[in-house]
N, C-alpha and C. Protein backbone atom coordinates (compact mmCIF):
# COMPACT_ATOMS: atom_id res chain seq x y z
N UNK A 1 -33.45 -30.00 26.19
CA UNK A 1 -32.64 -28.81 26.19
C UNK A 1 -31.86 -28.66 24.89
N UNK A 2 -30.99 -30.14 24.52
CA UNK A 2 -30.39 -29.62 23.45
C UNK A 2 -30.82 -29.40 22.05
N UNK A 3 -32.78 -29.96 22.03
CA UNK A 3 -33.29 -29.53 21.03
C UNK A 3 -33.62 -28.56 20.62
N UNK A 4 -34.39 -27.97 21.51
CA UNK A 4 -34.85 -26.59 21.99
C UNK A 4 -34.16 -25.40 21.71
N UNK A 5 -32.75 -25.82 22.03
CA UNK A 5 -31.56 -24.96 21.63
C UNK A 5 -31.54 -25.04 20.46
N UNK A 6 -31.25 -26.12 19.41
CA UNK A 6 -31.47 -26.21 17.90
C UNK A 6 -32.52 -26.09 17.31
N UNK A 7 -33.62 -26.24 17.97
CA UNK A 7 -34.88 -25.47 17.08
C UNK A 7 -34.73 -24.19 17.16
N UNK A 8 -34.10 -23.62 18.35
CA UNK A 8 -34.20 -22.08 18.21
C UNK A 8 -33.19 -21.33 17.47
N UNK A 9 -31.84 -21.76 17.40
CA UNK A 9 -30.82 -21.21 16.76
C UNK A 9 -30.67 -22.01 15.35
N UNK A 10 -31.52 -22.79 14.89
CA UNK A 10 -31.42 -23.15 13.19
C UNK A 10 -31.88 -22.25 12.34
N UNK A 11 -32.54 -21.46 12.58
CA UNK A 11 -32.68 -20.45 11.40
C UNK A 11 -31.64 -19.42 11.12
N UNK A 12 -30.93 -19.16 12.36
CA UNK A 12 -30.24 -18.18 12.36
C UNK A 12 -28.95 -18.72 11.69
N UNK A 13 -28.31 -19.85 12.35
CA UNK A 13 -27.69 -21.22 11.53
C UNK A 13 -27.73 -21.04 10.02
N UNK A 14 -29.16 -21.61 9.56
CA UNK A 14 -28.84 -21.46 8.40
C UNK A 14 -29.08 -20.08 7.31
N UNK A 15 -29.27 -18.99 7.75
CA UNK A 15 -29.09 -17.92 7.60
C UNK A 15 -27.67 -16.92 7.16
N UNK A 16 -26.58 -17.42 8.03
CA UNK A 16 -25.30 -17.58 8.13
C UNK A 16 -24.81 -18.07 6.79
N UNK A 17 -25.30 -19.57 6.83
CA UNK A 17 -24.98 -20.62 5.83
C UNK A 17 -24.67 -19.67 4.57
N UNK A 18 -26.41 -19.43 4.70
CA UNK A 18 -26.72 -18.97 2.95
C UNK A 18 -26.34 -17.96 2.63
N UNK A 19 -26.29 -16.74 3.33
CA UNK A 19 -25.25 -15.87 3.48
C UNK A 19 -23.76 -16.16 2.98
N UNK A 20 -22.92 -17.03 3.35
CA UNK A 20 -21.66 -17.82 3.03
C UNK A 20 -21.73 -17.41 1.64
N UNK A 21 -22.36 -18.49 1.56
CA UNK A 21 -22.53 -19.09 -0.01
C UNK A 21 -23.09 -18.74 -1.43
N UNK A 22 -23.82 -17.40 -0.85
CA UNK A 22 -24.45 -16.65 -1.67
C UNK A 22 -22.99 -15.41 -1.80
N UNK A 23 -22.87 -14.30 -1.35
CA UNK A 23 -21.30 -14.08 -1.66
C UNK A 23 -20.24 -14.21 -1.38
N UNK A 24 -20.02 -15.43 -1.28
CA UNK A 24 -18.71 -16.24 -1.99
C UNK A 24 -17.59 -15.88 -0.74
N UNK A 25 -17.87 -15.77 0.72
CA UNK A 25 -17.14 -15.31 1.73
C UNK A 25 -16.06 -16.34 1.68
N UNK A 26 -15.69 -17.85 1.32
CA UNK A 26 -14.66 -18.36 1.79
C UNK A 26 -14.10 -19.09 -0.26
N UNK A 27 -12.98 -18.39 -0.49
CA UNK A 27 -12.19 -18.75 -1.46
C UNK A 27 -11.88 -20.30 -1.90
N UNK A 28 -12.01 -21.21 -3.45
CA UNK A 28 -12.08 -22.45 -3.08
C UNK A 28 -10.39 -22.14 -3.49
N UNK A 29 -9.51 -23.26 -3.46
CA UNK A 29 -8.61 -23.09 -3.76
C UNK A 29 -8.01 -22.90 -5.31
N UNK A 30 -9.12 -23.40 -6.36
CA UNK A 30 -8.77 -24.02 -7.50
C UNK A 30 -9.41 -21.97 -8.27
N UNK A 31 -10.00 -21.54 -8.12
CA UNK A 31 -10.39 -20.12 -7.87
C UNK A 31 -9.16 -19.26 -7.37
N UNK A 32 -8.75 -19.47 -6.41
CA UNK A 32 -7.68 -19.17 -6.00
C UNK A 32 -6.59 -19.05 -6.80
N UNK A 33 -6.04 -20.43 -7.44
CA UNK A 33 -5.40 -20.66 -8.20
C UNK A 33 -5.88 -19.94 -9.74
N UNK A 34 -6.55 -20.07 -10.10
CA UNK A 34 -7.27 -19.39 -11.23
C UNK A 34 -6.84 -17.47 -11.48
N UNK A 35 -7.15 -17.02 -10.27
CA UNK A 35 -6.96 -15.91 -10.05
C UNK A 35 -5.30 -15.02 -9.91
N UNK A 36 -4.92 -16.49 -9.15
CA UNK A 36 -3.51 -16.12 -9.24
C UNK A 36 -2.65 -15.82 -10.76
N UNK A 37 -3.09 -16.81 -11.69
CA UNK A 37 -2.38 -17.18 -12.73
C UNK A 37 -2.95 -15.69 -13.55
N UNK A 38 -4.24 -15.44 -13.28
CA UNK A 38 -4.75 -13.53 -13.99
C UNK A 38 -3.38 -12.83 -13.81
N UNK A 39 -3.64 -12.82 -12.60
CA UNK A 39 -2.70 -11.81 -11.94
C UNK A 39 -1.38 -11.79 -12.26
N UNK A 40 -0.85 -13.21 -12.59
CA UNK A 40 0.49 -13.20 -13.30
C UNK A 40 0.64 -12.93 -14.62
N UNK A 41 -0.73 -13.42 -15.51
CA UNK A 41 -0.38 -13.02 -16.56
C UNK A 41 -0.58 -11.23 -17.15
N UNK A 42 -1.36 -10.85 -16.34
CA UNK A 42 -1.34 -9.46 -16.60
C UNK A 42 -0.32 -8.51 -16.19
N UNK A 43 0.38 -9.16 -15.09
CA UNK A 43 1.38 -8.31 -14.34
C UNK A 43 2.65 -8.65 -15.57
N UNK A 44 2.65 -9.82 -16.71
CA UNK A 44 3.62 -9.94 -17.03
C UNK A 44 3.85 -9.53 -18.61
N UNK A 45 2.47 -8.56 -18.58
CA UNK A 45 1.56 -7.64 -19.89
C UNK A 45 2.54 -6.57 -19.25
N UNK A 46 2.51 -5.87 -18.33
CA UNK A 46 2.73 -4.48 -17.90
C UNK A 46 4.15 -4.18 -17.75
N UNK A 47 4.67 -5.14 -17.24
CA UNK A 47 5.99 -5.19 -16.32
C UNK A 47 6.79 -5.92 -17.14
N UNK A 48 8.40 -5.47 -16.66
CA UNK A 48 9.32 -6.31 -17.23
C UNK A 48 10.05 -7.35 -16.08
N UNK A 49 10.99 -8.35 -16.54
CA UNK A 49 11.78 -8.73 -15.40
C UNK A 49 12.82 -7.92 -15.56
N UNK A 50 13.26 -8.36 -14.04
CA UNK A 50 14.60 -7.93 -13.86
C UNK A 50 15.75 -8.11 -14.85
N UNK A 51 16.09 -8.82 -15.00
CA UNK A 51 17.55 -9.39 -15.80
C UNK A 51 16.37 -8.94 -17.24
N UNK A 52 15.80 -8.41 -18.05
CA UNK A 52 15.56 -7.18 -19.02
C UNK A 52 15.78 -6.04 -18.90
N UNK A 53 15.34 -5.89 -17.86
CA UNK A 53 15.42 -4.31 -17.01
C UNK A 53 17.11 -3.85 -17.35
N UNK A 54 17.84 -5.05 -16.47
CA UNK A 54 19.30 -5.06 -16.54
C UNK A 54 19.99 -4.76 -17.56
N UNK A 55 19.18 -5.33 -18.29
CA UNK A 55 19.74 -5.30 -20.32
C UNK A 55 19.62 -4.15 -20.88
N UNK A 56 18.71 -3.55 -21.23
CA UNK A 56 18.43 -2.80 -20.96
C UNK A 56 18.87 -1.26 -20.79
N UNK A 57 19.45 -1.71 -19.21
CA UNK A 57 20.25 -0.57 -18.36
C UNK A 57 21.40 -0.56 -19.13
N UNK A 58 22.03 -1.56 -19.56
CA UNK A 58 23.39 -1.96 -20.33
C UNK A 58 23.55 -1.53 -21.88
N UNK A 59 22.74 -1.49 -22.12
CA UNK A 59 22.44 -1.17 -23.55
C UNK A 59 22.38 0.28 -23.73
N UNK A 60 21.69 1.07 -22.70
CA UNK A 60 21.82 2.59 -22.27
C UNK A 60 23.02 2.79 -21.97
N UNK A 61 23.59 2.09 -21.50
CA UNK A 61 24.99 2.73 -20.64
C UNK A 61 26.09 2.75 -21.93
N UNK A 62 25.98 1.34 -23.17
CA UNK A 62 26.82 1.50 -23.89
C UNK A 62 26.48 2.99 -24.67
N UNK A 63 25.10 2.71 -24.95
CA UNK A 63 24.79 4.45 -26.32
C UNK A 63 25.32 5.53 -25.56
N UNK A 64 25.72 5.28 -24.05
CA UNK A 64 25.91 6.97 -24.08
C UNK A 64 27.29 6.88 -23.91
N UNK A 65 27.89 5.54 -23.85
CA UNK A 65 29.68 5.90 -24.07
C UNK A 65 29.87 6.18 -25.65
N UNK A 66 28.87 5.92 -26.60
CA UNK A 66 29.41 5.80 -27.81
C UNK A 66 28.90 7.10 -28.07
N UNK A 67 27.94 7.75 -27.67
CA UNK A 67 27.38 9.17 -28.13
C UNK A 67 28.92 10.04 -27.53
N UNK A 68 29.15 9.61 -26.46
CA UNK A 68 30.28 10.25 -25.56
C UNK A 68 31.63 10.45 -26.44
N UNK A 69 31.45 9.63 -27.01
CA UNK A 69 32.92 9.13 -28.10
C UNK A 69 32.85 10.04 -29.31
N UNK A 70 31.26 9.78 -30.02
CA UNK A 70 31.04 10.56 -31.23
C UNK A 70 31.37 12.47 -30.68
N UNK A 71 31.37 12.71 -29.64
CA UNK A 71 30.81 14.63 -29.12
C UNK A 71 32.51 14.92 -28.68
N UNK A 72 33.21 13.60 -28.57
CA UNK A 72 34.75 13.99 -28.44
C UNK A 72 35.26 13.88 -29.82
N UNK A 73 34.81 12.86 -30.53
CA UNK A 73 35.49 12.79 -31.95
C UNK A 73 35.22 14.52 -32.84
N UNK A 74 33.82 14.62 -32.44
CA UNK A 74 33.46 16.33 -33.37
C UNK A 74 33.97 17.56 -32.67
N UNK A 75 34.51 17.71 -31.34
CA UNK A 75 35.09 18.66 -30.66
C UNK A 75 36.73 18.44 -30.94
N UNK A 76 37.39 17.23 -31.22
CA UNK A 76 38.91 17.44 -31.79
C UNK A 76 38.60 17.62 -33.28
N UNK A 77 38.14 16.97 -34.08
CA UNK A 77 38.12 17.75 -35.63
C UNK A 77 37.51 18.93 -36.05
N UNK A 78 37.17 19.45 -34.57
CA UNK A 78 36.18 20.96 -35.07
C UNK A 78 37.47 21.86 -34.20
N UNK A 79 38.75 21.26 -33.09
CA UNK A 79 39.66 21.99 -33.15
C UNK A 79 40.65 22.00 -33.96
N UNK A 80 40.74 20.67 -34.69
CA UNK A 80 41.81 21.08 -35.53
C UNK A 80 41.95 21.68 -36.87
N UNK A 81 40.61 21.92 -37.38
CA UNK A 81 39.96 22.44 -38.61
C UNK A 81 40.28 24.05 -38.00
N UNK A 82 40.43 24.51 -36.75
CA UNK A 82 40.31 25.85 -36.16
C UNK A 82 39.22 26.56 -35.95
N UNK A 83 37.89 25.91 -35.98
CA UNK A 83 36.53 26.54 -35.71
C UNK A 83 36.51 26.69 -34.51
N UNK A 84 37.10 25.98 -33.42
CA UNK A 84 37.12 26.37 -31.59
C UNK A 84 37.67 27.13 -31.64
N UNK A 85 37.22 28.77 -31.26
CA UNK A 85 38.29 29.61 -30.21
C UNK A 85 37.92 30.55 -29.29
N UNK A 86 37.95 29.63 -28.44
CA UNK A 86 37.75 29.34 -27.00
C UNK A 86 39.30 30.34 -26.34
């Protein structure tokens, strides 16, 4: 019986197999790993980190207090010259 059973279901058995192994259905780990490290290094082509991002944000925030500063400095010497009249 239990040959009978394996003569009959070994082809199908190894059918399966070769199937597997022919496209690549189960990931090895070191592949895995391989793939991961793509993925980081390209994501770290595209993208910034955070704490840059942050910098960044900070660096924007100062130019527009100082642009802010320069558009008050030219609106009091453009009133006291008397060109405002508002």
């Amino acid at each position: 019986m239990a040959k009978d059973f394996l003569y009959r279901y070994a082809p199908v058995a190894i059918v399966c197999i070769s199937i597997i192994f022919q496209y690549n259905l189960f990931v090895t780990p070191e592949r895995l790993e391989q793939t991961h490290r793509e993925i980081l290094a390209e994501v770290s082509h595209v993208y910034i980190t955070k704490s840059e991002f942050e910098n960044v944000k900070e660096q924007l925030a100062d130019i527009n207090k100082k642009i802010d500063k320069i558009y008050d400095t030219l609106i009091n010497e453009r009133s006291m010259d008397g060109f405002n009249r508002n």
